[in-house]
C-alpha atoms as a PDB file:
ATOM      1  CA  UNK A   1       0.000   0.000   0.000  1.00  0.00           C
ATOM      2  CA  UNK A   2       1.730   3.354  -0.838  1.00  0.00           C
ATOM      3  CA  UNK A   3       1.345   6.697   0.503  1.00  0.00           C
ATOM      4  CA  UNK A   4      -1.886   7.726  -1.865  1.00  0.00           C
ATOM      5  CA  UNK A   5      -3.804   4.817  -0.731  1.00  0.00           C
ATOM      6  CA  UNK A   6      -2.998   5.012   2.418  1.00  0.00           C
ATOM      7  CA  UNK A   7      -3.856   9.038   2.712  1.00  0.00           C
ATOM      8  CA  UNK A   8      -6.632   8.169   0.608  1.00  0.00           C
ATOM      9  CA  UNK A   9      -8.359   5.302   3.702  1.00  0.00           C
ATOM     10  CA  UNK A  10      -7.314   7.523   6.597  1.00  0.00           C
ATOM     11  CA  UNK A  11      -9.574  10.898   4.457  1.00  0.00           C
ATOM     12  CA  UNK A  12     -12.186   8.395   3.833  1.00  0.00           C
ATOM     13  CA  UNK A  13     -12.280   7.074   7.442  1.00  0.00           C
ATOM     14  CA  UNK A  14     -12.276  10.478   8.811  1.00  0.00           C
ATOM     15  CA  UNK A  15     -14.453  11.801   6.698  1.00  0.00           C
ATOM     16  CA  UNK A  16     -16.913   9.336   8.000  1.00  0.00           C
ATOM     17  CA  UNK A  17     -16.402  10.360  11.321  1.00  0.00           C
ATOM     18  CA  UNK A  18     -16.789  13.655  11.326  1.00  0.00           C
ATOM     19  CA  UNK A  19     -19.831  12.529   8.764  1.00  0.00           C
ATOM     20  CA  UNK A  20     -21.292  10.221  11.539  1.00  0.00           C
ATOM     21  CA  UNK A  21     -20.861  13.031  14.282  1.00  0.00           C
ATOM     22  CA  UNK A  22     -22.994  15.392  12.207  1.00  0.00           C
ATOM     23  CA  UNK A  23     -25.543  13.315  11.695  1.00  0.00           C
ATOM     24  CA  UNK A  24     -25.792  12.123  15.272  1.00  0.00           C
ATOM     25  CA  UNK A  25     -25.898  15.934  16.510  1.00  0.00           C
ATOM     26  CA  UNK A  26     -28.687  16.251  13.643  1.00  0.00           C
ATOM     27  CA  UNK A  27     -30.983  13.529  14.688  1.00  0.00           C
ATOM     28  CA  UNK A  28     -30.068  12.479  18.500  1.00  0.00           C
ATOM     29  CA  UNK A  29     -28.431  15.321  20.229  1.00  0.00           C
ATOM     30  CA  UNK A  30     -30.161  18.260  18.860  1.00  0.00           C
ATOM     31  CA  UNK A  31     -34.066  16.688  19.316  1.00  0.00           C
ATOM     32  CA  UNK A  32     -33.369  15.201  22.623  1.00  0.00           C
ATOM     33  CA  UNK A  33     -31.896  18.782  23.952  1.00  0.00           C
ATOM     34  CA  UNK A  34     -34.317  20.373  22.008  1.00  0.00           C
ATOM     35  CA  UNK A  35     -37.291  18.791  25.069  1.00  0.00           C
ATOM     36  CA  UNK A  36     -35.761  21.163  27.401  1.00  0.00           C
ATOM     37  CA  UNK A  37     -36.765  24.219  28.615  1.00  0.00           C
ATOM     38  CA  UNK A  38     -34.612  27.619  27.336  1.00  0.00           C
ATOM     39  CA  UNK A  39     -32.732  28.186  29.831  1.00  0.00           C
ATOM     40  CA  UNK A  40     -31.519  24.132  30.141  1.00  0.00           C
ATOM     41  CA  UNK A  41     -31.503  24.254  26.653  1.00  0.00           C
ATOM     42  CA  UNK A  42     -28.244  26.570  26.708  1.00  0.00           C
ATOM     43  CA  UNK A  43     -26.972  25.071  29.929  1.00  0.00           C
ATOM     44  CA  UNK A  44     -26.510  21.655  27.758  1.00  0.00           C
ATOM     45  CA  UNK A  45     -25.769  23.344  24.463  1.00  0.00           C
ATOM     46  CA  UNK A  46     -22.705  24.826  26.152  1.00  0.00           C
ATOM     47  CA  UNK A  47     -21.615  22.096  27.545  1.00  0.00           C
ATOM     48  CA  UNK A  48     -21.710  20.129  24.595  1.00  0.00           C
ATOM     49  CA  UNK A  49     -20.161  22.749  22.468  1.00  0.00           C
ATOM     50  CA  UNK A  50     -18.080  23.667  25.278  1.00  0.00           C
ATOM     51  CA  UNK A  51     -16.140  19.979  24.770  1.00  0.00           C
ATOM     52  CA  UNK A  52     -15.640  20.588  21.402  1.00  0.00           C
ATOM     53  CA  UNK A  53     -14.342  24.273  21.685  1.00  0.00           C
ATOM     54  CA  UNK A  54     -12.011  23.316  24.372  1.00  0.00           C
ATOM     55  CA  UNK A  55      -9.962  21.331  21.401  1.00  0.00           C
ATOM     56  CA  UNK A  56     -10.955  18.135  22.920  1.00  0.00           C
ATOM     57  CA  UNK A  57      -7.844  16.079  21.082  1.00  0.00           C
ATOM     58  CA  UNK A  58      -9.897  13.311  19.681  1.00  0.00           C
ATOM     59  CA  UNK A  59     -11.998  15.479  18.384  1.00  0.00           C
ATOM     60  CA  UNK A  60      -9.827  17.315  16.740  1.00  0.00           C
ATOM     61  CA  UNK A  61      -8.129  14.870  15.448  1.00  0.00           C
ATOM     62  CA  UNK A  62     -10.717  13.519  13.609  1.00  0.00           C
ATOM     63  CA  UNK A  63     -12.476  17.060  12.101  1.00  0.00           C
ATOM     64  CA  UNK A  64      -9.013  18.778  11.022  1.00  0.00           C
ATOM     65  CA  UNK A  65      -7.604  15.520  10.099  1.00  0.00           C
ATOM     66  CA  UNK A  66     -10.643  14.862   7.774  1.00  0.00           C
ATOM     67  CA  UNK A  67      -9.411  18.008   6.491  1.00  0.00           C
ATOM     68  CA  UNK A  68      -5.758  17.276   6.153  1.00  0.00           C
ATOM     69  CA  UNK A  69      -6.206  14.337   5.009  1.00  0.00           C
ATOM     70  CA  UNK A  70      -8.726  14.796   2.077  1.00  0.00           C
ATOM     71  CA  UNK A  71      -7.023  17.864   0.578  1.00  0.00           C
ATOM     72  CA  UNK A  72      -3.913  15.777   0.635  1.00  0.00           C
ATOM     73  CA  UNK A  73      -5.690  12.443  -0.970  1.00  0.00           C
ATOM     74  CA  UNK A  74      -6.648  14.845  -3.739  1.00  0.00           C
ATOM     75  CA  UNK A  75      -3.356  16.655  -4.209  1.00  0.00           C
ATOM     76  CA  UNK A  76      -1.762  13.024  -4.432  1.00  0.00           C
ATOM     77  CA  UNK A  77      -4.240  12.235  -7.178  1.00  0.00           C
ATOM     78  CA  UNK A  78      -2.826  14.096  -9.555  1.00  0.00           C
ATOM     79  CA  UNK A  79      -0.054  11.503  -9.739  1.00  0.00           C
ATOM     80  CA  UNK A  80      -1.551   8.771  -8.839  1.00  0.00           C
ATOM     81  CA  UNK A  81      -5.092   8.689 -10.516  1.00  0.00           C
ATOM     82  CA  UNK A  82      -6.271  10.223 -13.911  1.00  0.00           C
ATOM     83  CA  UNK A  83      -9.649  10.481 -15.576  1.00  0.00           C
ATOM     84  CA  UNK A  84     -12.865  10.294 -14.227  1.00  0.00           C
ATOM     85  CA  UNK A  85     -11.302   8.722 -10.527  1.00  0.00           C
ATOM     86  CA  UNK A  86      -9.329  11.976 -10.417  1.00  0.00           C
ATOM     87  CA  UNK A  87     -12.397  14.261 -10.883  1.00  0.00           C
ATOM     88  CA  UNK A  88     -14.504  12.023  -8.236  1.00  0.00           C
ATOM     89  CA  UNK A  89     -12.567  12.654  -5.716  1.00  0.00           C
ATOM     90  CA  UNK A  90     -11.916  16.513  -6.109  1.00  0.00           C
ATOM     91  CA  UNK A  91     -15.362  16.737  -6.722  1.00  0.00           C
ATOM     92  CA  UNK A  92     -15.894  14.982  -3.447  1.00  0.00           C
ATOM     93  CA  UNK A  93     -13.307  16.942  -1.959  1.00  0.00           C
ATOM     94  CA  UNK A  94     -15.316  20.118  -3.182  1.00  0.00           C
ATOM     95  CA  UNK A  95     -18.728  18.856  -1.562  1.00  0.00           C
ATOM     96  CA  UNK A  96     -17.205  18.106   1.523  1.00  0.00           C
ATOM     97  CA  UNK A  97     -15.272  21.499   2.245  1.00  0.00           C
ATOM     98  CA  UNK A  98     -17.961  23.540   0.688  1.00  0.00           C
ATOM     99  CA  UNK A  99     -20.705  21.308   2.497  1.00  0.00           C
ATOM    100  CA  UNK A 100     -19.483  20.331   5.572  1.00  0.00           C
ATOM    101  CA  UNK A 101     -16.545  22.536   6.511  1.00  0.00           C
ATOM    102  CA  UNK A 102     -17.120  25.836   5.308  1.00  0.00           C
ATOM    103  CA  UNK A 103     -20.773  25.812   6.338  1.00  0.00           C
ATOM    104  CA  UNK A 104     -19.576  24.973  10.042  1.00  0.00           C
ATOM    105  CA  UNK A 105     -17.322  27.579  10.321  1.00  0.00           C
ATOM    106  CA  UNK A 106     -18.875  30.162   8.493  1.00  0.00           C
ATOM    107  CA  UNK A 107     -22.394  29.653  10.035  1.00  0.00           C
ATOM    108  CA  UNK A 108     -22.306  27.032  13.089  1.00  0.00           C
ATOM    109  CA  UNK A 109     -19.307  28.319  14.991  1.00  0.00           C
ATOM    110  CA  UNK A 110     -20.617  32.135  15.026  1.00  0.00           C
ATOM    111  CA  UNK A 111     -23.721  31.314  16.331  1.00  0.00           C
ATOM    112  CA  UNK A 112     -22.290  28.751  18.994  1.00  0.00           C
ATOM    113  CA  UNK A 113     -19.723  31.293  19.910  1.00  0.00           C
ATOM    114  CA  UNK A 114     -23.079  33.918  20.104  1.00  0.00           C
ATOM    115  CA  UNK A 115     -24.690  31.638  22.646  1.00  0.00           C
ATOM    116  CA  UNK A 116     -21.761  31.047  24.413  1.00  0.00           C
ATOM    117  CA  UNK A 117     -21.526  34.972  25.396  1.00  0.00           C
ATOM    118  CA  UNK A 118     -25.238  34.638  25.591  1.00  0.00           C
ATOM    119  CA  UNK A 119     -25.374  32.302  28.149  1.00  0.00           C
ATOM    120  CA  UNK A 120     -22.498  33.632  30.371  1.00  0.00           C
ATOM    121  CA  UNK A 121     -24.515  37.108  29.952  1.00  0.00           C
ATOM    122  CA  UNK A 122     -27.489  35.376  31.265  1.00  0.00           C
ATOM    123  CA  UNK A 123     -25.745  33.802  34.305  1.00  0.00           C
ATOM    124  CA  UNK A 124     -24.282  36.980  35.766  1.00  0.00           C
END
């Protein structure tokens, strides 16, 4: 196995990961929080996000390493893999930044970092 294919299973592992994660968050974390009142509603919203802000190192690991990983799988494509594998993956490399990374940090992270001042507003 060489360094492409290699590069190319830890992208696609991580990538599931941080794939799985989302979805959980969609479908369990986010409903089941969602039962609370307001005010516990933030209390367990910042906790949660408050694990994941604190760079908890597994964490990430996995998100910036799905990162790493996937840009690199594609840049080591271009000598590796011509045709229509080639434009697979950077068009999978496209959906996932544009669809998955940039939409966290352009949208999600703002508005967790708003409730985090929020809620430390509203405990004072």
């Amino acid at each position: 196995m060489d360094v492409f294919e290699t590069t190319l299973i830890v992208a696609t592992l991580s990538c599931s990961l941080v794939a799985g994660f989302v979805f959980a968050f969609a479908v369990v974390v986010m409903p089941g929080i969602r039962q609370f009142n307001d005010r516990d509603y933030l209390r367990s919203f910042k906790l949660i996000d408050g694990v994941i802000q604190n760079n908890q190192p597994v964490f990430m690991l996995v998100w910036v390493g799905s990162i790493v990983s996937l840009v690199s799988a594609s840049l080591l494509s271009l000598w590796h893999i011509q045709g229509e594998e080639r434009l697979l993956l950077f068009a999978a490399t496209v959906a996932y930044l544009l669809g998955v990374q940039v939409s966290t940090f352009t949208i999600n992270v703002p508005l967790n970092n708003q409730l985090q001042v929020m809620n430390r507003r509203a405990s004072r």
